[in-house]
Protein backbone atom coordinates (compact mmCIF):
# COMPACT_ATOMS: atom_id res chain seq x y z
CA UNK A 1 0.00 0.00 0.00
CA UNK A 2 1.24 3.85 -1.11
CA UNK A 3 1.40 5.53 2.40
CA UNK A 4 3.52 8.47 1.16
CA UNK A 5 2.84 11.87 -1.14
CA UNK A 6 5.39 15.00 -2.11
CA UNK A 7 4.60 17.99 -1.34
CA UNK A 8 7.22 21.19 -0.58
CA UNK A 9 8.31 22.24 2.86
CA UNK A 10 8.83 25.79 1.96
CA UNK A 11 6.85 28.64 0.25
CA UNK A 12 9.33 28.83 -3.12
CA UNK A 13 11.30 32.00 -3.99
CA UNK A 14 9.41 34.37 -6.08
CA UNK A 15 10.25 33.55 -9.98
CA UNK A 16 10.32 35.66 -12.72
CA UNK A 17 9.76 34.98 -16.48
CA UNK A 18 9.28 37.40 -19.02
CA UNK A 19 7.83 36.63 -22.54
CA UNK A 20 7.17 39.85 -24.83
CA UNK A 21 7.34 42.34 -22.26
CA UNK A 22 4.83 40.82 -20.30
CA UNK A 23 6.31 39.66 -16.84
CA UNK A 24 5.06 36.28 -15.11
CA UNK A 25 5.95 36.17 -11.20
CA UNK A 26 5.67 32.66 -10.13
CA UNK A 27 5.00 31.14 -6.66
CA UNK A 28 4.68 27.99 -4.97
CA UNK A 29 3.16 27.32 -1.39
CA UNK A 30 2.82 24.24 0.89
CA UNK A 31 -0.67 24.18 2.00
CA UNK A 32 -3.23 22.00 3.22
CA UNK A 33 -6.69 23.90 3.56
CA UNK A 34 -8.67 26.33 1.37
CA UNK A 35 -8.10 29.18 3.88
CA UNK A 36 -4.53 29.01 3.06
CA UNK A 37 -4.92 29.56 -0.62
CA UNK A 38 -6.99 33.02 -0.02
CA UNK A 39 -4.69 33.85 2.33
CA UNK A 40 -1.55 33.82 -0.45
CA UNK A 41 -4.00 35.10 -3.23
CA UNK A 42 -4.50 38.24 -0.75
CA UNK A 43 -1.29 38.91 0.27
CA UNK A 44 -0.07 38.52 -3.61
CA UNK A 45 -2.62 41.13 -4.69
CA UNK A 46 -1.57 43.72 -2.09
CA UNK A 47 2.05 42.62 -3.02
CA UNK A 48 1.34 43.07 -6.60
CA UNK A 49 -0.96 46.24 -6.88
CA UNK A 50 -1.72 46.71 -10.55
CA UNK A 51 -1.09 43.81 -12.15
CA UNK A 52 -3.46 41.89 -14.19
CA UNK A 53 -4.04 38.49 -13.38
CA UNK A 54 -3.37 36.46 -10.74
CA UNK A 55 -4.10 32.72 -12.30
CA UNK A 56 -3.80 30.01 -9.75
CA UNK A 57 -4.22 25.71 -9.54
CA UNK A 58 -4.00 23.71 -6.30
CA UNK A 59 -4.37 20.42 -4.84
CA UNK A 60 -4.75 19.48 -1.51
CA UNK A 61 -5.95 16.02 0.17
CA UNK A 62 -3.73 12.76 -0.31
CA UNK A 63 -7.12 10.20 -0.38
CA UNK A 64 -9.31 12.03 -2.92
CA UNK A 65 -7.23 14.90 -3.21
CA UNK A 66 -9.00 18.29 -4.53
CA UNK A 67 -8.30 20.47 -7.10
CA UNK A 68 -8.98 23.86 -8.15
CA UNK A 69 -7.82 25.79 -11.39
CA UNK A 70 -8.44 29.38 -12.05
CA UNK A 71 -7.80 31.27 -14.82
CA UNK A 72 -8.67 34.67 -13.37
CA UNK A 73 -9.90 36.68 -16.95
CA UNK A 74 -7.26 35.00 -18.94
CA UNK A 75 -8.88 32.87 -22.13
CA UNK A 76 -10.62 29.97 -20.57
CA UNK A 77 -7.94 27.04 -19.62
CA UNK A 78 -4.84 29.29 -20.79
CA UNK A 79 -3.77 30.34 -17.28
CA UNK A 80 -5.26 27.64 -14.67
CA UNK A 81 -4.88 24.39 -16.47
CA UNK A 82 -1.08 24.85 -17.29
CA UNK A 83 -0.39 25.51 -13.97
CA UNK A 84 -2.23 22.73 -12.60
CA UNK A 85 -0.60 20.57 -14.99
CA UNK A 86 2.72 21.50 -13.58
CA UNK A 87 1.32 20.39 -10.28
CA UNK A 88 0.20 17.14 -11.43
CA UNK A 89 3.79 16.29 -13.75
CA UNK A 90 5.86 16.95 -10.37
CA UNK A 91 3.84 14.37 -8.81
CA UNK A 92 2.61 17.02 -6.06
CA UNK A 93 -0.69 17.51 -3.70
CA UNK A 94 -0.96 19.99 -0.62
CA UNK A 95 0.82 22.73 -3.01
CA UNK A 96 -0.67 26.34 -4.42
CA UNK A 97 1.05 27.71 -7.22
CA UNK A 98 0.18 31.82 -8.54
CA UNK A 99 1.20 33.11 -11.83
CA UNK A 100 0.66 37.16 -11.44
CA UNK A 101 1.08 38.37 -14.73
CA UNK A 102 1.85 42.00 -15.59
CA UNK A 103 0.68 42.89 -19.53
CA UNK A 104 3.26 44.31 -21.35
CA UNK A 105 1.08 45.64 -24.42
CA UNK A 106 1.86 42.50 -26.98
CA UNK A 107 -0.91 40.01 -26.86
CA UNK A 108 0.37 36.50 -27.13
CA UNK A 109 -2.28 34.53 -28.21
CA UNK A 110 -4.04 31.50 -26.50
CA UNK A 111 -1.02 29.21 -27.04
CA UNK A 112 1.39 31.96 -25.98
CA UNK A 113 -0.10 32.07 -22.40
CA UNK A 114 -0.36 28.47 -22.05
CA UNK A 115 3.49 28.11 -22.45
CA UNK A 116 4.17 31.16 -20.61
CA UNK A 117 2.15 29.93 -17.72
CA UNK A 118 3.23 26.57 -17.93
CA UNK A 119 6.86 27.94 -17.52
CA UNK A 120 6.65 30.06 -14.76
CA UNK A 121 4.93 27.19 -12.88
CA UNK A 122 7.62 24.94 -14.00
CA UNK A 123 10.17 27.11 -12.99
CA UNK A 124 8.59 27.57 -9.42
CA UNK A 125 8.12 24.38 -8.80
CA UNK A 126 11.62 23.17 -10.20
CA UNK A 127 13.15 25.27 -7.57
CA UNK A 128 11.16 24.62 -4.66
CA UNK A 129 12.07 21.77 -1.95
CA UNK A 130 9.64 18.96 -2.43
CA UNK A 131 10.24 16.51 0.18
CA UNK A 132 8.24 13.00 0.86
CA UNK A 133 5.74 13.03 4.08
CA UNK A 134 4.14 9.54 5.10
CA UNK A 135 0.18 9.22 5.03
CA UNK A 136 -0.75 8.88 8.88
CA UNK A 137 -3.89 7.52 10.56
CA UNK A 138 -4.51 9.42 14.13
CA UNK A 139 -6.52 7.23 17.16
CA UNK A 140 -7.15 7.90 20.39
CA UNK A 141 -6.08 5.70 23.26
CA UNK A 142 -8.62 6.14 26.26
CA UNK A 143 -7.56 3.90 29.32
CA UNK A 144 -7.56 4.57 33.18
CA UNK A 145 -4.37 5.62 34.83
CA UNK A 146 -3.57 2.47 36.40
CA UNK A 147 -3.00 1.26 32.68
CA UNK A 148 -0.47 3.86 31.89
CA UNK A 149 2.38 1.58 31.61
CA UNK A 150 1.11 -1.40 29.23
CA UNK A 151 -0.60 1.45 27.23
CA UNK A 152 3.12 3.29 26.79
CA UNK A 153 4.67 0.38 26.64
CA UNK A 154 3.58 -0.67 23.25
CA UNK A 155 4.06 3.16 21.94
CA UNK A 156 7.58 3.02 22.80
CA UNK A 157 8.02 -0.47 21.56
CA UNK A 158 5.89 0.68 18.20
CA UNK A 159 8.07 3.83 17.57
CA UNK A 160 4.37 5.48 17.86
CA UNK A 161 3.95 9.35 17.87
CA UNK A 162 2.05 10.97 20.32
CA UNK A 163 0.52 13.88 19.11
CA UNK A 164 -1.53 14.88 22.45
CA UNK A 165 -2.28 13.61 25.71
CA UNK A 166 -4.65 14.89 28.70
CA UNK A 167 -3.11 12.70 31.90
CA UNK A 168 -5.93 12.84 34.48
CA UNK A 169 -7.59 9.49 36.33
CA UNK A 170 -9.29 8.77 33.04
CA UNK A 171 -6.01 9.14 30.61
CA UNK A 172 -6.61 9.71 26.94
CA UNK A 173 -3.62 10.14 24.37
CA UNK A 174 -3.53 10.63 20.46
CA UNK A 175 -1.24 8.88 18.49
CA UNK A 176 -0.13 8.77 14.75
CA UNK A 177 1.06 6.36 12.75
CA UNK A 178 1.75 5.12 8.88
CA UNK A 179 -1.26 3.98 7.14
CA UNK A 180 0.49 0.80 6.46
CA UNK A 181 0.75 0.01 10.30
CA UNK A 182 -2.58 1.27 10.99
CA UNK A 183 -4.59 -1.75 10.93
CA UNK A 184 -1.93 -3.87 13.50
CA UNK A 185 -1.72 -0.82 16.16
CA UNK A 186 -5.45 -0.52 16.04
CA UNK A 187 -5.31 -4.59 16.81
CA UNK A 188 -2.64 -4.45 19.55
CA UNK A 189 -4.82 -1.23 21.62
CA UNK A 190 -8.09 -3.43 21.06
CA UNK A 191 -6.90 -6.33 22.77
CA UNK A 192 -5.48 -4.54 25.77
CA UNK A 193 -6.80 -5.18 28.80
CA UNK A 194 -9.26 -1.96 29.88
CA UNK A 195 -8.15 -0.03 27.02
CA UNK A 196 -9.88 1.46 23.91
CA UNK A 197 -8.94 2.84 21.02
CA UNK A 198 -11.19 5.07 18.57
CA UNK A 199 -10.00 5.85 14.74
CA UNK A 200 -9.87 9.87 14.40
CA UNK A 201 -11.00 11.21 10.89
């Protein structure tokens, strides 16, 4: 089973390609809800006052990842769809990538902004750090304290990260692990003694 996905760890440095006087600034962002990409399409225009489009394609989800493509008043699928293709031929999800494009006077035809778009994605992307993350499945653990040590036990043993824990008489913790382990931790917790374990979505 595929438990991993690329992505980038870093916003990418701002790219520039110029074709006919127009100029193409090129970014790519990490990012893993909606509210992210608004945020970056925001910031860009206040970044960017004056220019003309601000064209834009993201994915985001590793199980049935979603996509989004937007030309933003460029000929329809000149601006978006290159861009998103970029995303897709880098192998990529949880990434935003924004063409701003300045006109420089010289129209350049339907096929001329697909290329130019497609480059200045390319060249984003080609420069940002795109790094490998696992696909993880988070429970939680919900035992009394008295079970504390079996129950931590097996999450040392398992090499299994805890991602919170609320310690009181009534203990619960959240873990994380690989998809591909999911099924035998969820096993292990079930069949503890006075312990239960719940699947988080």
């Amino acid at each position: 089973m595929n438990d991993t996905y690329k992505t980038i760890a870093n916003p990418s440095d701002e790219i520039l390609f110029k074709e006919k006087h127009s100029k193409f600034f090129a970014y790519a962002f990490p990012v893993t809800h909606e509210d992210e990409v608004k945020f970056h399409l925001e910031h860009l225009r206040k970044q960017h006052y004056g220019a003309v489009h601000f064209c834009y394609a993201f994915q985001i989800g590793t199980h049935n990842p979603y996509h989004r493509a937007n030309d933003d008043g460029e000929p329809s699928n000149s601006a978006g769809a290159p861009i998103y293709g970029q995303i897709q031929s880098f192998g990529l999800t949880n990434v935003l990538v924004v063409v701003v494009r300045f006109f420089g006077g010289i129209k350049l035809g339907v096929g001329g902004l697909i290329a130019a778009y497609k480059t200045a994605a390319h060249m984003a992307l080609e420069q940002a750090d795109i790094i490998e993350k696992t696909i993880n499945v988070h429970f939680i653990i919900s035992f009394d304290y008295k079970n504390m040590n079996k129950v931590m036990r097996v999450i040392k043993e398992k090499n299994i990260d805890i991602i919170a824990q609320k310690m009181e008489l009534s203990c619960e913790i959240e873990i994380a692990t690989r998809k591909k382990n999911a099924e035998t931790i969820f096993d292990i917790f079930s069949n503890l003694y006075e312990v239960s374990i719940t699947t988080l979505d």
